[in-house]
N, C-alpha and C. Protein backbone atom coordinates (compact mmCIF):
# COMPACT_ATOMS: atom_id res chain seq x y z
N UNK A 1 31.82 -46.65 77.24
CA UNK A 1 32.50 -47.92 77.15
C UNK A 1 34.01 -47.69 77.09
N UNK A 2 34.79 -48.52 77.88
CA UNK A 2 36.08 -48.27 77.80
C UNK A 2 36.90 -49.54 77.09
N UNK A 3 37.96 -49.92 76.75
CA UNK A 3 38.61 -50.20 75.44
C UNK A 3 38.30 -51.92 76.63
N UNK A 4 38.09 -52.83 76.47
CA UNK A 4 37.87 -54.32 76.65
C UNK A 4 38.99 -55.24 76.04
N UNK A 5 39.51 -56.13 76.39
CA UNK A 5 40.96 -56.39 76.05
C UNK A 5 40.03 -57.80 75.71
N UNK A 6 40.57 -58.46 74.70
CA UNK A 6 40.12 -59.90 73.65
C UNK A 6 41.11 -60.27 74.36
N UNK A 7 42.43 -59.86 73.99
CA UNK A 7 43.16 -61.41 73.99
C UNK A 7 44.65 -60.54 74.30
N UNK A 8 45.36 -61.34 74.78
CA UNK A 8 46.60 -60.92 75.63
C UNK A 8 47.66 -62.50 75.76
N UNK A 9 48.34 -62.53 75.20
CA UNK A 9 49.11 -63.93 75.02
C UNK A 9 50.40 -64.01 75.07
N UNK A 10 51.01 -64.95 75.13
CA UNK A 10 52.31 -65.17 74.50
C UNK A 10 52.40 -66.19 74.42
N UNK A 11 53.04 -66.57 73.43
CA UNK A 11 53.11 -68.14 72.61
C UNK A 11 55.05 -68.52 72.50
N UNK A 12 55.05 -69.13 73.13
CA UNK A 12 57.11 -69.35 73.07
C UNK A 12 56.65 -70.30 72.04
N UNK A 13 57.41 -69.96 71.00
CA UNK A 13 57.76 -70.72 69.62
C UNK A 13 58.87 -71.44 69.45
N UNK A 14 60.11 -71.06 70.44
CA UNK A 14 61.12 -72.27 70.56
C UNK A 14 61.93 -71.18 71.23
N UNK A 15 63.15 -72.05 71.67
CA UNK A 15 64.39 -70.83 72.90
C UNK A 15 64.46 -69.55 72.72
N UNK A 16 64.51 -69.67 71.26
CA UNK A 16 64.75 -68.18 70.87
C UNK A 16 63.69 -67.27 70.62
N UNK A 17 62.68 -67.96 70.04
CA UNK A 17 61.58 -66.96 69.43
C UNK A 17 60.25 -67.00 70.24
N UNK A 18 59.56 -66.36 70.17
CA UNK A 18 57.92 -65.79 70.97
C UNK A 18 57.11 -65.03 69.94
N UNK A 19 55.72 -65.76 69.45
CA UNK A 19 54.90 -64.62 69.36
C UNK A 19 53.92 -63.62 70.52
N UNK A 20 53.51 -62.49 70.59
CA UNK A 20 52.45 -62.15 71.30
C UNK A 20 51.76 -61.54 70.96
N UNK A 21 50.10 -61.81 71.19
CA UNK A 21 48.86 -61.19 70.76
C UNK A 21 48.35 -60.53 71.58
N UNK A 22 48.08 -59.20 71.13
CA UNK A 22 47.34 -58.72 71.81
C UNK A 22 46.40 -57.48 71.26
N UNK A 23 44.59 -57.86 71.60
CA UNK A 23 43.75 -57.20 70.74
C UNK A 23 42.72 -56.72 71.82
N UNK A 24 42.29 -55.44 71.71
CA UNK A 24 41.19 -54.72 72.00
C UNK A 24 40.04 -54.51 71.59
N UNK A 25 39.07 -54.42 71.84
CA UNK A 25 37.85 -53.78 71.39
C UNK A 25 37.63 -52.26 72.31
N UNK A 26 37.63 -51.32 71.18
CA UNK A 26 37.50 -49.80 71.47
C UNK A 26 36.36 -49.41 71.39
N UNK A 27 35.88 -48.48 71.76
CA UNK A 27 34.90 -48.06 71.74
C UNK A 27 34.61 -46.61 70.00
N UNK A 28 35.63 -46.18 70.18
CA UNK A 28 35.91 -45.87 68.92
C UNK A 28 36.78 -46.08 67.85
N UNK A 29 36.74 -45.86 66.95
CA UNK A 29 37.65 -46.32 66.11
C UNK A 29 39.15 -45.64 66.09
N UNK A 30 40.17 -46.58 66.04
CA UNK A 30 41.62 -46.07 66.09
C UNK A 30 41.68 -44.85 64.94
N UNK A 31 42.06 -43.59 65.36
CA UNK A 31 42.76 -42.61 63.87
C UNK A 31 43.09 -43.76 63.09
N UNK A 32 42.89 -43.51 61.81
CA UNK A 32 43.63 -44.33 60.56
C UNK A 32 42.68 -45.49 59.93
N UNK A 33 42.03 -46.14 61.19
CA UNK A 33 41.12 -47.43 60.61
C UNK A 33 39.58 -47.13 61.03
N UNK A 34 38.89 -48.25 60.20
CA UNK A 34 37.66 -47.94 60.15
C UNK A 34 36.74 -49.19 61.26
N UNK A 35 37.61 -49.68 61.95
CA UNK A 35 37.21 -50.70 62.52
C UNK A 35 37.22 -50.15 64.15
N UNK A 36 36.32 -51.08 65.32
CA UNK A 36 37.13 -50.78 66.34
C UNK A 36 37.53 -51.78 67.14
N UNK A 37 38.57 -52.17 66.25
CA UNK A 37 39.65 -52.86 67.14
C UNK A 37 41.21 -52.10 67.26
N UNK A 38 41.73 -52.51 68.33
CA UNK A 38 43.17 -52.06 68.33
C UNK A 38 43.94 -52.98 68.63
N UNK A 39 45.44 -53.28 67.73
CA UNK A 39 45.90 -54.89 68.00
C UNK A 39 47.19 -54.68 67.51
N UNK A 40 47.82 -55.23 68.39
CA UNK A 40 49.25 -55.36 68.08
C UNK A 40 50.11 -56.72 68.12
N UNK A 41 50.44 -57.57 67.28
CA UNK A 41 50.74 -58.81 66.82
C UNK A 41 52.11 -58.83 66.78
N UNK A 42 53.10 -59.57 67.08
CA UNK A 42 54.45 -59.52 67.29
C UNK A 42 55.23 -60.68 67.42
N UNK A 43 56.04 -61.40 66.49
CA UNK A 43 57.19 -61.93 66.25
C UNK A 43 58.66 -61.33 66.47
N UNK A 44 58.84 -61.97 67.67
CA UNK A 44 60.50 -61.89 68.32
C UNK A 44 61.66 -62.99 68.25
N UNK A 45 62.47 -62.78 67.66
CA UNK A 45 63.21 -63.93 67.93
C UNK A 45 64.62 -63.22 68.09
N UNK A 46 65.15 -64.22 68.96
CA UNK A 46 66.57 -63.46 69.43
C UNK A 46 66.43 -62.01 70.30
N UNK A 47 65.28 -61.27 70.70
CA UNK A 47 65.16 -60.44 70.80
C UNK A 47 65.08 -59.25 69.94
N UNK A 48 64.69 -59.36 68.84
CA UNK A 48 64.48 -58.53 67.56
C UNK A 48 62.92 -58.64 67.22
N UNK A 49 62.13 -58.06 67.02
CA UNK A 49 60.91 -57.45 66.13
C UNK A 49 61.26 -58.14 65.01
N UNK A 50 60.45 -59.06 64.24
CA UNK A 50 61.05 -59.42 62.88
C UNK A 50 59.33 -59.58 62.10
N UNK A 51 58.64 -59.44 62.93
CA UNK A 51 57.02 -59.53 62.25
C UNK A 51 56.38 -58.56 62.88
N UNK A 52 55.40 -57.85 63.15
CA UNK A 52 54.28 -57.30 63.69
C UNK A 52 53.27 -56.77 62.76
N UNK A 53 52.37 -56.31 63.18
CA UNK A 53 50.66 -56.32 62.73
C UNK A 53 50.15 -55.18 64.31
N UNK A 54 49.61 -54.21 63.50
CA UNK A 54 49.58 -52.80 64.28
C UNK A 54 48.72 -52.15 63.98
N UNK A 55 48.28 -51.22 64.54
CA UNK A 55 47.08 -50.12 63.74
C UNK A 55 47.37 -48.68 64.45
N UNK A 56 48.64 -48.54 64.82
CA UNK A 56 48.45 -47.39 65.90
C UNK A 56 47.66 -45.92 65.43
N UNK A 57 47.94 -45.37 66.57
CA UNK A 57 47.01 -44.35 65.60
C UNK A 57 47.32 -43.26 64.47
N UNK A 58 46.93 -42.81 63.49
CA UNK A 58 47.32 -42.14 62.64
C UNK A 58 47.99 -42.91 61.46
N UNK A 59 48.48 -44.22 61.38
CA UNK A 59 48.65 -45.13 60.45
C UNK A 59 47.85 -45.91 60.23
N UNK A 60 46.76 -46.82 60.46
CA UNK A 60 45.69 -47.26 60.31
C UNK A 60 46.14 -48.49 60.37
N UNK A 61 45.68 -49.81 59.81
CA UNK A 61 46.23 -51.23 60.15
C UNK A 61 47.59 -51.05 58.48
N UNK A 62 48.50 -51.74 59.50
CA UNK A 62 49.39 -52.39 58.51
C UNK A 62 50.56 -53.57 59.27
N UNK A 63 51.59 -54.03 58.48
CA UNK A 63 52.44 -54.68 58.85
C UNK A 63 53.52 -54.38 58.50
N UNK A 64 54.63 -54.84 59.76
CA UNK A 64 56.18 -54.86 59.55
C UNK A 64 56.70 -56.09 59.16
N UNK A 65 57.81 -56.43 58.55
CA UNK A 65 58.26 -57.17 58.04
C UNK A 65 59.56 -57.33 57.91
N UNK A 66 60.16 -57.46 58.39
CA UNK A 66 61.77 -56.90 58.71
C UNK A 66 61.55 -55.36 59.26
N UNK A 67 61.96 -54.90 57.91
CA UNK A 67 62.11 -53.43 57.74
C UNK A 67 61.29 -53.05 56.95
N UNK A 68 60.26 -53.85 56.37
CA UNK A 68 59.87 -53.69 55.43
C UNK A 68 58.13 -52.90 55.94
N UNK A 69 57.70 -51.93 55.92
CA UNK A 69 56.29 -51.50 56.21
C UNK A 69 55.01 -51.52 55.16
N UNK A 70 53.94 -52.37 55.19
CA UNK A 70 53.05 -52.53 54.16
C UNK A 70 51.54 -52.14 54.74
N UNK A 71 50.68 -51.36 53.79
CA UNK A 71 49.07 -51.34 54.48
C UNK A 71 48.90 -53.18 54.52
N UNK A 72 47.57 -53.25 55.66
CA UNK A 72 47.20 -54.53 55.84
C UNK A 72 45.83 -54.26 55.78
N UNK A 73 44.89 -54.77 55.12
CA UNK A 73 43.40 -54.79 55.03
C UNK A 73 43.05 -55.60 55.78
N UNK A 74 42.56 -54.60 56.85
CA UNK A 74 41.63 -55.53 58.15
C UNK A 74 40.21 -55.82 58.05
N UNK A 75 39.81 -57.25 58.09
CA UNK A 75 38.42 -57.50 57.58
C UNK A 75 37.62 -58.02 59.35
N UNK A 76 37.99 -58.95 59.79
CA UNK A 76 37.53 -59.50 60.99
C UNK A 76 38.94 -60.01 61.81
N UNK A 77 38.73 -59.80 63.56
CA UNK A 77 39.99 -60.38 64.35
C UNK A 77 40.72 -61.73 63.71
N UNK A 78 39.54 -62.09 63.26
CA UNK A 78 39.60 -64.02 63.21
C UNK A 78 40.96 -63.76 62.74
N UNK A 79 40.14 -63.38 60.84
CA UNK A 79 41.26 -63.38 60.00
C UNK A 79 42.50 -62.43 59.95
N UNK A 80 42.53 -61.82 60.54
CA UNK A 80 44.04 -60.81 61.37
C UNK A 80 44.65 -62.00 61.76
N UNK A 81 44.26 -62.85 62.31
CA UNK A 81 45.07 -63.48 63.57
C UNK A 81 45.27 -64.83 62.57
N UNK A 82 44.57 -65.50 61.61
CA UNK A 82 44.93 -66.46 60.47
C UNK A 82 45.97 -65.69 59.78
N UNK A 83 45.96 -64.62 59.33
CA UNK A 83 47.06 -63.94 58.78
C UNK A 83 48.56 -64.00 59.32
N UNK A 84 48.55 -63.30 60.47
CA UNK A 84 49.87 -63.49 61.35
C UNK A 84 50.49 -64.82 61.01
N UNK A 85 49.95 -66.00 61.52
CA UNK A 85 49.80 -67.02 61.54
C UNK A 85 50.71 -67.40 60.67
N UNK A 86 49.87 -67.29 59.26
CA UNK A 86 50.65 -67.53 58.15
C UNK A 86 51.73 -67.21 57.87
N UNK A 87 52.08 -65.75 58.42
CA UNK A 87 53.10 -65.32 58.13
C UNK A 87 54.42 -66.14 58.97
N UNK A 88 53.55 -65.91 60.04
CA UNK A 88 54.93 -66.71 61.33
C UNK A 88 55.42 -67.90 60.68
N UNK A 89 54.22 -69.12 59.85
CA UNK A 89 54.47 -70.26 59.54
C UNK A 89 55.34 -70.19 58.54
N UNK A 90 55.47 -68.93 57.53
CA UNK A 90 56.51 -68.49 56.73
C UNK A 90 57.41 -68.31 56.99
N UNK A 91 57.72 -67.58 57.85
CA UNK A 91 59.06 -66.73 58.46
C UNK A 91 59.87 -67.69 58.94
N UNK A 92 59.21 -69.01 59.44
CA UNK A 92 59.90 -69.82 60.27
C UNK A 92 60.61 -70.96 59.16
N UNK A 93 60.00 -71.12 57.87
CA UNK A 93 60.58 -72.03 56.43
C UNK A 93 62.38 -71.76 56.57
């Protein structure tokens, strides 16, 4: 089985800003996590990184936040993607 792509997006959030989703199903699990998904979640505005949600390999799932790097406990896509969400709906206050 080779890696199957869920979801691939981009969402313009207003002139300046864009989120984009984008999630895999792997066949094995990414180094770092115990799941097999691979997903990379991303808030741009102005052209800056100011959110993302990642699992690359050898770090396992977590999030950026500015500058700020935190583990993220990945349970199901759904709620990954309610998460972001929230955050974006934050970021944007």
């Amino acid at each position: 089985m080779q890696a199957e792509p869920l979801l691939d997006e981009r969402h313009v959030l207003s002139e300046a800003a864009f989120a984009e989703l984008i999630v895999w199903r792997v066949p094995t699990p990414v180094r770092g996590s115990a799941h097999r998904f691979r997903y990379r979640l991303a808030l741009v505005v102005r052209g800056a990184c100011v959110l993302r949600y990642d699992n690359e390999a050898g770090k396992g799932d977590h999030r950026h936040v500015g500058n700020t790097e935190a583990l993220y406990k990945f349970t199901t896509p759904e709620q990954l993607l309610a998460d972001f969400w929230a955050d974006v709906d934050d970021w944007r206050l």
